[in-house]
N, C-alpha and C. Protein backbone atom coordinates (compact mmCIF):
# COMPACT_ATOMS: atom_id res chain seq x y z
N UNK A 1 -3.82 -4.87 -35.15
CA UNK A 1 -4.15 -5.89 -34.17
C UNK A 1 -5.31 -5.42 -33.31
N UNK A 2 -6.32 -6.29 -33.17
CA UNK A 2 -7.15 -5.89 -32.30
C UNK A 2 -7.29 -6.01 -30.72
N UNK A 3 -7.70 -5.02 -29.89
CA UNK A 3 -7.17 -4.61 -28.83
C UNK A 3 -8.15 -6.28 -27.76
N UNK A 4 -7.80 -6.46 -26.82
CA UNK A 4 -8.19 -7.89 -26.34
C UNK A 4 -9.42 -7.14 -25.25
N UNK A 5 -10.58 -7.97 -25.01
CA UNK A 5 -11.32 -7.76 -23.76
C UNK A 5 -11.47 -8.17 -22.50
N UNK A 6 -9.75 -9.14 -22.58
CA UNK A 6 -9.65 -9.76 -21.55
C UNK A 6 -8.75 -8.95 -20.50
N UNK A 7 -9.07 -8.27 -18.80
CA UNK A 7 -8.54 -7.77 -18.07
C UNK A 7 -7.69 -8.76 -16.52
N UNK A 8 -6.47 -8.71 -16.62
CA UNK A 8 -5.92 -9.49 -15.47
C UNK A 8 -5.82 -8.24 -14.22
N UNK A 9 -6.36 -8.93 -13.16
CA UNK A 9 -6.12 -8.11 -11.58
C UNK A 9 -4.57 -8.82 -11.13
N UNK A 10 -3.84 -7.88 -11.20
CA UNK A 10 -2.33 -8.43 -10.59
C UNK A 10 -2.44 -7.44 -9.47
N UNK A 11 -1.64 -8.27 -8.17
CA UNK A 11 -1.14 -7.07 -7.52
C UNK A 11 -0.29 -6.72 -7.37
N UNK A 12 0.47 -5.51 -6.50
CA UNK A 12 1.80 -5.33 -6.47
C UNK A 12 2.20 -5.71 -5.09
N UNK A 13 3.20 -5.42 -4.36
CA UNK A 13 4.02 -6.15 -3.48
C UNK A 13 3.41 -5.10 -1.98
N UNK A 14 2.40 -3.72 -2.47
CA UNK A 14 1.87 -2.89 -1.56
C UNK A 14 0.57 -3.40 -1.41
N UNK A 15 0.00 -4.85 -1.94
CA UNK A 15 -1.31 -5.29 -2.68
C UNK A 15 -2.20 -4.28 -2.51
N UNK A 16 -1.79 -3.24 -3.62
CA UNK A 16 -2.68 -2.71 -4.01
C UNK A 16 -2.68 -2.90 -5.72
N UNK A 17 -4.26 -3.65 -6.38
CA UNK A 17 -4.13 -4.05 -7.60
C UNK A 17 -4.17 -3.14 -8.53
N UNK A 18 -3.58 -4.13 -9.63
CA UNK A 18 -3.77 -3.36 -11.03
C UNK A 18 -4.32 -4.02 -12.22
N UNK A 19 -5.35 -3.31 -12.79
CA UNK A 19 -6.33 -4.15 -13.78
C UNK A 19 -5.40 -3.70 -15.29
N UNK A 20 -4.92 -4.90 -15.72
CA UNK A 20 -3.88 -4.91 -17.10
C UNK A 20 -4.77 -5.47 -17.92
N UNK A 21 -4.58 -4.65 -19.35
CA UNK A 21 -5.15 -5.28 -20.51
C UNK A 21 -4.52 -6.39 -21.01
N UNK A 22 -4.76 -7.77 -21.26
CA UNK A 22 -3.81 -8.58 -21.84
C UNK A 22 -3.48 -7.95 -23.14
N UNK A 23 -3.87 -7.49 -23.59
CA UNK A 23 -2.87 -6.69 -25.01
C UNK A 23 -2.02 -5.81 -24.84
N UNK A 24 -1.57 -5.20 -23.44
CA UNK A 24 -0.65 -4.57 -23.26
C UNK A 24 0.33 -5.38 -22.09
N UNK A 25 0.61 -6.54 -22.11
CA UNK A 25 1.59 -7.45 -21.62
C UNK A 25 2.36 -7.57 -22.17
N UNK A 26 3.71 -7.17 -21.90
CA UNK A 26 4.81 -7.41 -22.83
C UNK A 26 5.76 -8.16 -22.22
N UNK A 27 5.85 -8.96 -21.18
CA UNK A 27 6.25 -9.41 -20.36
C UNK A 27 6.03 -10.01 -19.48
N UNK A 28 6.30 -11.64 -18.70
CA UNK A 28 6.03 -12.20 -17.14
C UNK A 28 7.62 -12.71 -16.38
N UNK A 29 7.90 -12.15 -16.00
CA UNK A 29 9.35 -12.86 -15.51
C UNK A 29 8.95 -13.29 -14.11
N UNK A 30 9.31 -14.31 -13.52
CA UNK A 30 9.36 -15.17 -12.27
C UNK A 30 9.83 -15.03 -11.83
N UNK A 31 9.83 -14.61 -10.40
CA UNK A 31 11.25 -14.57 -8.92
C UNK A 31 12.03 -16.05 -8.96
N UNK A 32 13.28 -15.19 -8.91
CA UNK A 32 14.33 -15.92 -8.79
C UNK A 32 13.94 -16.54 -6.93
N UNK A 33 14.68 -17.35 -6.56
CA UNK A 33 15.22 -17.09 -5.08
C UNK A 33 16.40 -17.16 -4.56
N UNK A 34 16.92 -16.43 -3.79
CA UNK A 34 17.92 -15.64 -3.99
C UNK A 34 19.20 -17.06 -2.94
N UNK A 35 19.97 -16.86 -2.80
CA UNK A 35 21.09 -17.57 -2.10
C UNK A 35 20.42 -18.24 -0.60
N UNK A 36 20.06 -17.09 -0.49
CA UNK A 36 19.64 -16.90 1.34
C UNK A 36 18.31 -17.69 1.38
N UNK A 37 17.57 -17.85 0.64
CA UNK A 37 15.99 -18.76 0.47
C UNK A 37 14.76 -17.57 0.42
N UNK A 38 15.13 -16.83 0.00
CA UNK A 38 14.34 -15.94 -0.31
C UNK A 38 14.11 -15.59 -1.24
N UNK A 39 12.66 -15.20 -1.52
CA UNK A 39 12.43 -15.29 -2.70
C UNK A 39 12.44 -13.45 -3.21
N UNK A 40 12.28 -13.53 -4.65
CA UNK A 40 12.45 -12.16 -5.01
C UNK A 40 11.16 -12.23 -5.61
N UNK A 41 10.70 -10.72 -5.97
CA UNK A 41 9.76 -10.65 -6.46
C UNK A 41 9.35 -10.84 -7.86
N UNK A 42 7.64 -11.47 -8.75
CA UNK A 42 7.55 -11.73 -9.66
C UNK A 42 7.48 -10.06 -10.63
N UNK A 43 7.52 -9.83 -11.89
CA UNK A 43 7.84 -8.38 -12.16
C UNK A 43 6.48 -8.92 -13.67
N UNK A 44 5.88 -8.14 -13.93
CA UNK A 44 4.67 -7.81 -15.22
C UNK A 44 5.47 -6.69 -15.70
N UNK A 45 5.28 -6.53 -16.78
CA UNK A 45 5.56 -6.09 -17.67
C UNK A 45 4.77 -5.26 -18.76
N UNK A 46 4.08 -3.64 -18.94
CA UNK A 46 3.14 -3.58 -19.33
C UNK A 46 3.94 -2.41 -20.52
N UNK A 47 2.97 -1.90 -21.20
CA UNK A 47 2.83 -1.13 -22.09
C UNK A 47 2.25 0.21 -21.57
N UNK A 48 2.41 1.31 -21.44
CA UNK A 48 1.13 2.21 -21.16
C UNK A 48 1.34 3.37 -21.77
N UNK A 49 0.81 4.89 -22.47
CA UNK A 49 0.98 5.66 -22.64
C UNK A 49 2.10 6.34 -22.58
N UNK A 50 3.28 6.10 -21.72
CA UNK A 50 4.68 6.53 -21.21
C UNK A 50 5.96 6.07 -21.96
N UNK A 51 5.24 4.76 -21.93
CA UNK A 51 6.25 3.98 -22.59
C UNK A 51 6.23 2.43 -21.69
N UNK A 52 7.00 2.35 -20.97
CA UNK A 52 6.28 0.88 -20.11
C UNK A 52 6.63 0.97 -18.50
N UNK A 53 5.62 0.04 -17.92
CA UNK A 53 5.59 0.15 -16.17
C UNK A 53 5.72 -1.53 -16.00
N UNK A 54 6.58 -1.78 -15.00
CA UNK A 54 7.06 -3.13 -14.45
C UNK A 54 6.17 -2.86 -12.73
N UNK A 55 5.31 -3.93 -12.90
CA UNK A 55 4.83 -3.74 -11.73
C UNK A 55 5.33 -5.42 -10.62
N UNK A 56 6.06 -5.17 -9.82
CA UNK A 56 6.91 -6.07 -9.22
C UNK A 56 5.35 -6.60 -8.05
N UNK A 57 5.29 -8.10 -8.20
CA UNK A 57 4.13 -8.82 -7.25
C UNK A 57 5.48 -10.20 -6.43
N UNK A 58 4.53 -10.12 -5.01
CA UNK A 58 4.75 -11.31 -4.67
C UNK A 58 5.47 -12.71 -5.24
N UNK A 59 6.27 -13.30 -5.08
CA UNK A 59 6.74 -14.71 -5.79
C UNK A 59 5.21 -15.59 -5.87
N UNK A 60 5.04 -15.99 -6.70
CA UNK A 60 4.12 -16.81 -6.95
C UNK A 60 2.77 -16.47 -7.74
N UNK A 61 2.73 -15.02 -8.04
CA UNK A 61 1.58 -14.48 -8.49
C UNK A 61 1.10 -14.72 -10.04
N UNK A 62 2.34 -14.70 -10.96
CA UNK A 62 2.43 -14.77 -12.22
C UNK A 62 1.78 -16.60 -12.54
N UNK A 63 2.49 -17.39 -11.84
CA UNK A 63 2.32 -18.67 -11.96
C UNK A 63 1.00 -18.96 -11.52
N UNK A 64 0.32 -18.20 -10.79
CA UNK A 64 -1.15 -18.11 -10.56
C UNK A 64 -2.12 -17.40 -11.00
N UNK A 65 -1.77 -16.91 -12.27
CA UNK A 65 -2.52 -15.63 -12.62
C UNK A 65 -2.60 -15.73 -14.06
N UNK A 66 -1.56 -16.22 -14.48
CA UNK A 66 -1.01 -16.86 -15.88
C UNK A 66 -0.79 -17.99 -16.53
N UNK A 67 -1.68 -18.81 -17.01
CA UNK A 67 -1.35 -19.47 -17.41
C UNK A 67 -0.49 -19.78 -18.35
N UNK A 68 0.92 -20.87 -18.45
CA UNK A 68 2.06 -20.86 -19.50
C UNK A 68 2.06 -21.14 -20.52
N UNK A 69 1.05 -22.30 -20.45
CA UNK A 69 0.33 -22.47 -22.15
C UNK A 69 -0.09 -20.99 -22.91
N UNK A 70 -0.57 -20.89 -21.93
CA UNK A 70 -1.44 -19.41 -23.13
C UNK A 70 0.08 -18.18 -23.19
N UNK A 71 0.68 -17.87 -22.40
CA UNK A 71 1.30 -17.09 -22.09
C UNK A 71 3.06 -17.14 -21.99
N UNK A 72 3.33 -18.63 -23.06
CA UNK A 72 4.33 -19.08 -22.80
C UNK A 72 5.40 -18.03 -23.88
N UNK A 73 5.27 -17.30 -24.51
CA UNK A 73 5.98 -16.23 -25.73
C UNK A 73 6.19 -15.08 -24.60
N UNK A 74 5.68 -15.07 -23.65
CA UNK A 74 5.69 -14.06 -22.71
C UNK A 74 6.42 -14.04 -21.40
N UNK A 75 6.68 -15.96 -21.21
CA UNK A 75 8.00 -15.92 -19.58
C UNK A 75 8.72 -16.08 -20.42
N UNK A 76 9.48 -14.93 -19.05
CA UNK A 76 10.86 -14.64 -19.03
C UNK A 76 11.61 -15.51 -18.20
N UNK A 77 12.59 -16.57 -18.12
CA UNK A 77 13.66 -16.66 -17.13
C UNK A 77 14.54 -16.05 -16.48
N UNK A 78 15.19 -15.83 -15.61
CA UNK A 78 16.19 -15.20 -15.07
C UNK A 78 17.29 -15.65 -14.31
């Protein structure tokens, strides 16, 4: 498979970003919100040298960052 040249800026919940290869996305799951009206955080899902890193963003980031058409083999529900 060939590796993609497309890079997403996500951030994490310290917004400090992270530049992800879309070929190493293995994952988008969406914040739940929780009982209380709060929301939980959205979680990415990557691939890296280690084995894999979940980088937890803001509620709303994935749905703005991702489109579902393109990326729909990739949400997760919860």
């Amino acid at each position: 498979m060939e590796r993609s040249n497309v890079i997403y800026l996500v951030p994490d919940i310290e917004d400090k970003m992270h530049a992800i290869n879309a070929s190493d996305i293995e994952g988008l799951i969406v914040a739940e919100t929780y009982e209380n009206g709060e929301p939980g955080y959205d979680t990415v899902t990557t691939k890296c040298k280690d084995g894999y890193e979940m980088i937890l963003s803001p509620a709303g980031t994935i749905e703005q960052r991702f489109d579902r058409a393109i990326w729909k083999n990739k949400y997760f529900e919860v």
